[in-house]
C-alpha atoms as a PDB file:
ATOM      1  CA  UNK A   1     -52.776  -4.285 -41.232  1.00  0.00           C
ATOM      2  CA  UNK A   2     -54.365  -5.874 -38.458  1.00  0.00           C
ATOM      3  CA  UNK A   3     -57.179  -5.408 -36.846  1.00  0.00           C
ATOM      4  CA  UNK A   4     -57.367  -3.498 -33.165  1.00  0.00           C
ATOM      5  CA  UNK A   5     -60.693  -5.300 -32.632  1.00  0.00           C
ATOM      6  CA  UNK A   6     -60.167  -8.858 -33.820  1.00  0.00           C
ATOM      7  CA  UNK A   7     -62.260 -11.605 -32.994  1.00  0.00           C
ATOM      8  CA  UNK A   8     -60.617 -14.574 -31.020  1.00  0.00           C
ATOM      9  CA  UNK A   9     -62.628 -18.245 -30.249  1.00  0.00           C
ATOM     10  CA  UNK A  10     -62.670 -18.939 -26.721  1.00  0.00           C
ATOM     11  CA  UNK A  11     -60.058 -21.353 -27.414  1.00  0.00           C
ATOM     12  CA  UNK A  12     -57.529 -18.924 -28.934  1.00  0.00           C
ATOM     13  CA  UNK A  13     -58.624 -16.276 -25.645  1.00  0.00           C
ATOM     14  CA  UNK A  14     -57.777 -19.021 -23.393  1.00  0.00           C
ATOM     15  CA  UNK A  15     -54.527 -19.676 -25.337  1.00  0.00           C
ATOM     16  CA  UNK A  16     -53.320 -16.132 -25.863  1.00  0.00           C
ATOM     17  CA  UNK A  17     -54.491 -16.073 -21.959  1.00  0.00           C
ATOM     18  CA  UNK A  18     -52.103 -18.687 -21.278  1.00  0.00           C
ATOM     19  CA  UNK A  19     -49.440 -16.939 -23.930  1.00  0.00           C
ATOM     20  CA  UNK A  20     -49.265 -13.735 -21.767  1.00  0.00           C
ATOM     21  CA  UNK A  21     -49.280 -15.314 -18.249  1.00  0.00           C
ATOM     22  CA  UNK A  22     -46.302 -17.381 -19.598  1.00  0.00           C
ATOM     23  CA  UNK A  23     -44.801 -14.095 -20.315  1.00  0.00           C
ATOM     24  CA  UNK A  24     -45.289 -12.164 -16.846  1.00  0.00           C
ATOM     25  CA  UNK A  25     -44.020 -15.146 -15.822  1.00  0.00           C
ATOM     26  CA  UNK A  26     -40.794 -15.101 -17.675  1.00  0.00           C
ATOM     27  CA  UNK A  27     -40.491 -11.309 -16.971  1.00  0.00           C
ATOM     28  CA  UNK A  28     -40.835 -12.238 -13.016  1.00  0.00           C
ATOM     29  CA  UNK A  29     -38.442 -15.064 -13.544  1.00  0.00           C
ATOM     30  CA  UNK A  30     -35.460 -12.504 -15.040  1.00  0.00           C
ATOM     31  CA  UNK A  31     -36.652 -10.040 -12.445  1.00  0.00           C
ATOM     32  CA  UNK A  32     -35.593 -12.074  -9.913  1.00  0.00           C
ATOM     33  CA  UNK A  33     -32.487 -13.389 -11.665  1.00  0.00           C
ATOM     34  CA  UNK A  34     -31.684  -9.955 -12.045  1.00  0.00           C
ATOM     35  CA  UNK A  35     -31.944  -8.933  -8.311  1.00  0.00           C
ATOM     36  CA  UNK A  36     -29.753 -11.911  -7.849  1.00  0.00           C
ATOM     37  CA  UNK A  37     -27.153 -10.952 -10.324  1.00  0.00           C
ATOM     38  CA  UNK A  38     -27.082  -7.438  -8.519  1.00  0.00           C
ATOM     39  CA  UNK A  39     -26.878  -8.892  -4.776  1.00  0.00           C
ATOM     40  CA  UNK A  40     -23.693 -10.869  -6.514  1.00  0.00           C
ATOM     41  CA  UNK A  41     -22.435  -8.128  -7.894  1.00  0.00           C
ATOM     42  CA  UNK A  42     -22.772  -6.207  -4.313  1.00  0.00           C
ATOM     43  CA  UNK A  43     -21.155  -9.062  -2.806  1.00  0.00           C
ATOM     44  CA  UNK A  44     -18.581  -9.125  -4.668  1.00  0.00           C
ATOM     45  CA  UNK A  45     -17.902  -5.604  -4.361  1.00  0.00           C
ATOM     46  CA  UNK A  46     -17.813  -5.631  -1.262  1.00  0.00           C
ATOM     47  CA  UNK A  47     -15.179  -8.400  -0.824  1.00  0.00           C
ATOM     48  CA  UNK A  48     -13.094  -6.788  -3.122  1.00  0.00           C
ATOM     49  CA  UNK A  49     -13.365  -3.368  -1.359  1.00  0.00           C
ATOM     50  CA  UNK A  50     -12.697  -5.186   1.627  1.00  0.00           C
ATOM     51  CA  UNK A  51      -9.745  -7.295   0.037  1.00  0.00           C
ATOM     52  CA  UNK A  52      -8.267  -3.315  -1.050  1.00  0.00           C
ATOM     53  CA  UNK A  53      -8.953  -2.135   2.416  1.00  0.00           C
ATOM     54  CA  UNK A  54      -6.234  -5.303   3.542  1.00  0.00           C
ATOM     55  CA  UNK A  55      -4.061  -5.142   0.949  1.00  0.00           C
ATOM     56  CA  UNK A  56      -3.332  -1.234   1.806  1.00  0.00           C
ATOM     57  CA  UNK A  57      -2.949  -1.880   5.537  1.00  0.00           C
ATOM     58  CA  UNK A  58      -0.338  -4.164   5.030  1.00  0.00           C
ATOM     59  CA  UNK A  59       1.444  -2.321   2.501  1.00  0.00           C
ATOM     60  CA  UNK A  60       1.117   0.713   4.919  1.00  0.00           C
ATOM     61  CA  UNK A  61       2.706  -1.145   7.593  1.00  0.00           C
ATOM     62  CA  UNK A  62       5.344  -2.656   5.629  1.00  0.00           C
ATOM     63  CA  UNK A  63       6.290   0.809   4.065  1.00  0.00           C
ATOM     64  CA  UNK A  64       6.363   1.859   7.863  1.00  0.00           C
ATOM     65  CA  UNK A  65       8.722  -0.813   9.061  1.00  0.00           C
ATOM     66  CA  UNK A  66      10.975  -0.084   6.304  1.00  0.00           C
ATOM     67  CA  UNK A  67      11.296   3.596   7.688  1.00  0.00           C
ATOM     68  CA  UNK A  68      11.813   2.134  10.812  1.00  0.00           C
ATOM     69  CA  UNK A  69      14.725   0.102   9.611  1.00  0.00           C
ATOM     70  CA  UNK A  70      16.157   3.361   7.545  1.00  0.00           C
ATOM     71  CA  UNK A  71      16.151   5.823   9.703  1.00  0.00           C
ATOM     72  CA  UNK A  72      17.628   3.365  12.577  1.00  0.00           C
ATOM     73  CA  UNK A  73      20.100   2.421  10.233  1.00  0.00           C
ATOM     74  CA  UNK A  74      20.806   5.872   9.591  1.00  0.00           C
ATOM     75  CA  UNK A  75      21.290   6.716  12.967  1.00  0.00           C
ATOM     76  CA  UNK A  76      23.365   4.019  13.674  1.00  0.00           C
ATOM     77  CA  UNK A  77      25.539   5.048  10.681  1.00  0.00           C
ATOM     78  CA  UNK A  78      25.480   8.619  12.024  1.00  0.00           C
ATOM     79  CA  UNK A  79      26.941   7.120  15.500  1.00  0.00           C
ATOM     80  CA  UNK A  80      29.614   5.180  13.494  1.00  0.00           C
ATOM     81  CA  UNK A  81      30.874   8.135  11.510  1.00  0.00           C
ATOM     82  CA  UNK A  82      30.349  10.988  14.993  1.00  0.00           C
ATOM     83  CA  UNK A  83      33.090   7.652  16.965  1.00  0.00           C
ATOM     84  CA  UNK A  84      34.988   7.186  13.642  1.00  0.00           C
ATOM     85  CA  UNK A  85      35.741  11.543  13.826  1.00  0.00           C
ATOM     86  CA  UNK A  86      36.170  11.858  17.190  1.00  0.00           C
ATOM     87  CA  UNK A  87      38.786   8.645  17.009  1.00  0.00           C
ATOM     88  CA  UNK A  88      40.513  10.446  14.375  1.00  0.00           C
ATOM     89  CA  UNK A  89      40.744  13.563  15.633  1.00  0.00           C
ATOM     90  CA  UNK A  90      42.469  12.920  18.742  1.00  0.00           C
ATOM     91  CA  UNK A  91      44.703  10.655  16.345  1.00  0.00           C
ATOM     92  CA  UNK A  92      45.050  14.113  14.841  1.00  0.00           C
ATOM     93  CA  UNK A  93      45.469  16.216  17.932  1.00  0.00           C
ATOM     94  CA  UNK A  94      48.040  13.667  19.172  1.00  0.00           C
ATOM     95  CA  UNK A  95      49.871  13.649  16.102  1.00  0.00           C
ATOM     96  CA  UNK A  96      50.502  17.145  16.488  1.00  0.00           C
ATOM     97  CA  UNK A  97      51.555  17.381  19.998  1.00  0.00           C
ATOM     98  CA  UNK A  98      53.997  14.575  19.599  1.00  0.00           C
ATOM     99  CA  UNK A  99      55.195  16.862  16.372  1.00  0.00           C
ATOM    100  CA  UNK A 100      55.487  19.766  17.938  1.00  0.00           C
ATOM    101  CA  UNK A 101      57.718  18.213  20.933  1.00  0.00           C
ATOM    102  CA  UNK A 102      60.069  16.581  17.889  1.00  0.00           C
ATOM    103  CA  UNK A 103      60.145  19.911  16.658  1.00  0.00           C
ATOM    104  CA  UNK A 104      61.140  21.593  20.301  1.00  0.00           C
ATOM    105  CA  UNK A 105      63.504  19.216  21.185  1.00  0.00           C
ATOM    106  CA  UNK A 106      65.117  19.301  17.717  1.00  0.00           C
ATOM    107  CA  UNK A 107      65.452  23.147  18.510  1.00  0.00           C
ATOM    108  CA  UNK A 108      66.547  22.677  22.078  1.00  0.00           C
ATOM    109  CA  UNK A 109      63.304  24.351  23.042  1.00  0.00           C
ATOM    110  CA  UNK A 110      62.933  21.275  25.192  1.00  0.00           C
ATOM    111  CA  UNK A 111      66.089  21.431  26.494  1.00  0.00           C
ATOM    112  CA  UNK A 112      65.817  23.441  30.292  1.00  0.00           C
ATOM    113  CA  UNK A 113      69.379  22.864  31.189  1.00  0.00           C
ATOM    114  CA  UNK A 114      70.684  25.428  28.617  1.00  0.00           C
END
């Protein structure tokens, strides 16, 4: 066991003096490496919170122009199909008037002089 209340030489004081300063020393020095290893780390952080923060405002906006593009598409499909109808169904209503004139003359209903 040793000995709480050992005896030292002035020289061995002065060296385990020197010993322990070293070491506060050392402590001190990873202190401070420390702090700086933590100011990194908050830098870094930061950049890539700010880097996430970009990243998701352009993916917002590109998501947004691609609505734009749909729904404009959309419409202009809706316009296409609303023209392509109405075209057809006068083809339609014409078809049916010039029928039902083949079918009155074919009857004589056209016919006045009778």
């Amino acid at each position: 066991m040793s000995n709480p209340h050992r005896q030292f030489s002035p020289a061995q004081a002065q060296g385990q003096s020197q010993a322990g300063a070293m070491g506060v020393s050392h402590v001190t020095l990873h202190s401070g490496d420390s702090a700086q290893v933590v100011r990194e780390s908050s830098e870094q952080a930061d950049q890539s919170q700010g880097f996430l923060q970009q990243t998701a405002g352009q993916v917002k906006d590109m998501a947004h122009g691609a609505g734009t593009v749909v729904m404009n598409a959309a419409q202009g499909a809706g316009e296409t199909v609303k023209n392509v109808a109405q075209g057809t169904g006068q083809t339609v209503m014409n078809l049916a008037h010039s029928a039902t004139e083949t079918v009155k003359n074919s009857l004589g209903a056209g016919d006045k002089s009778n």
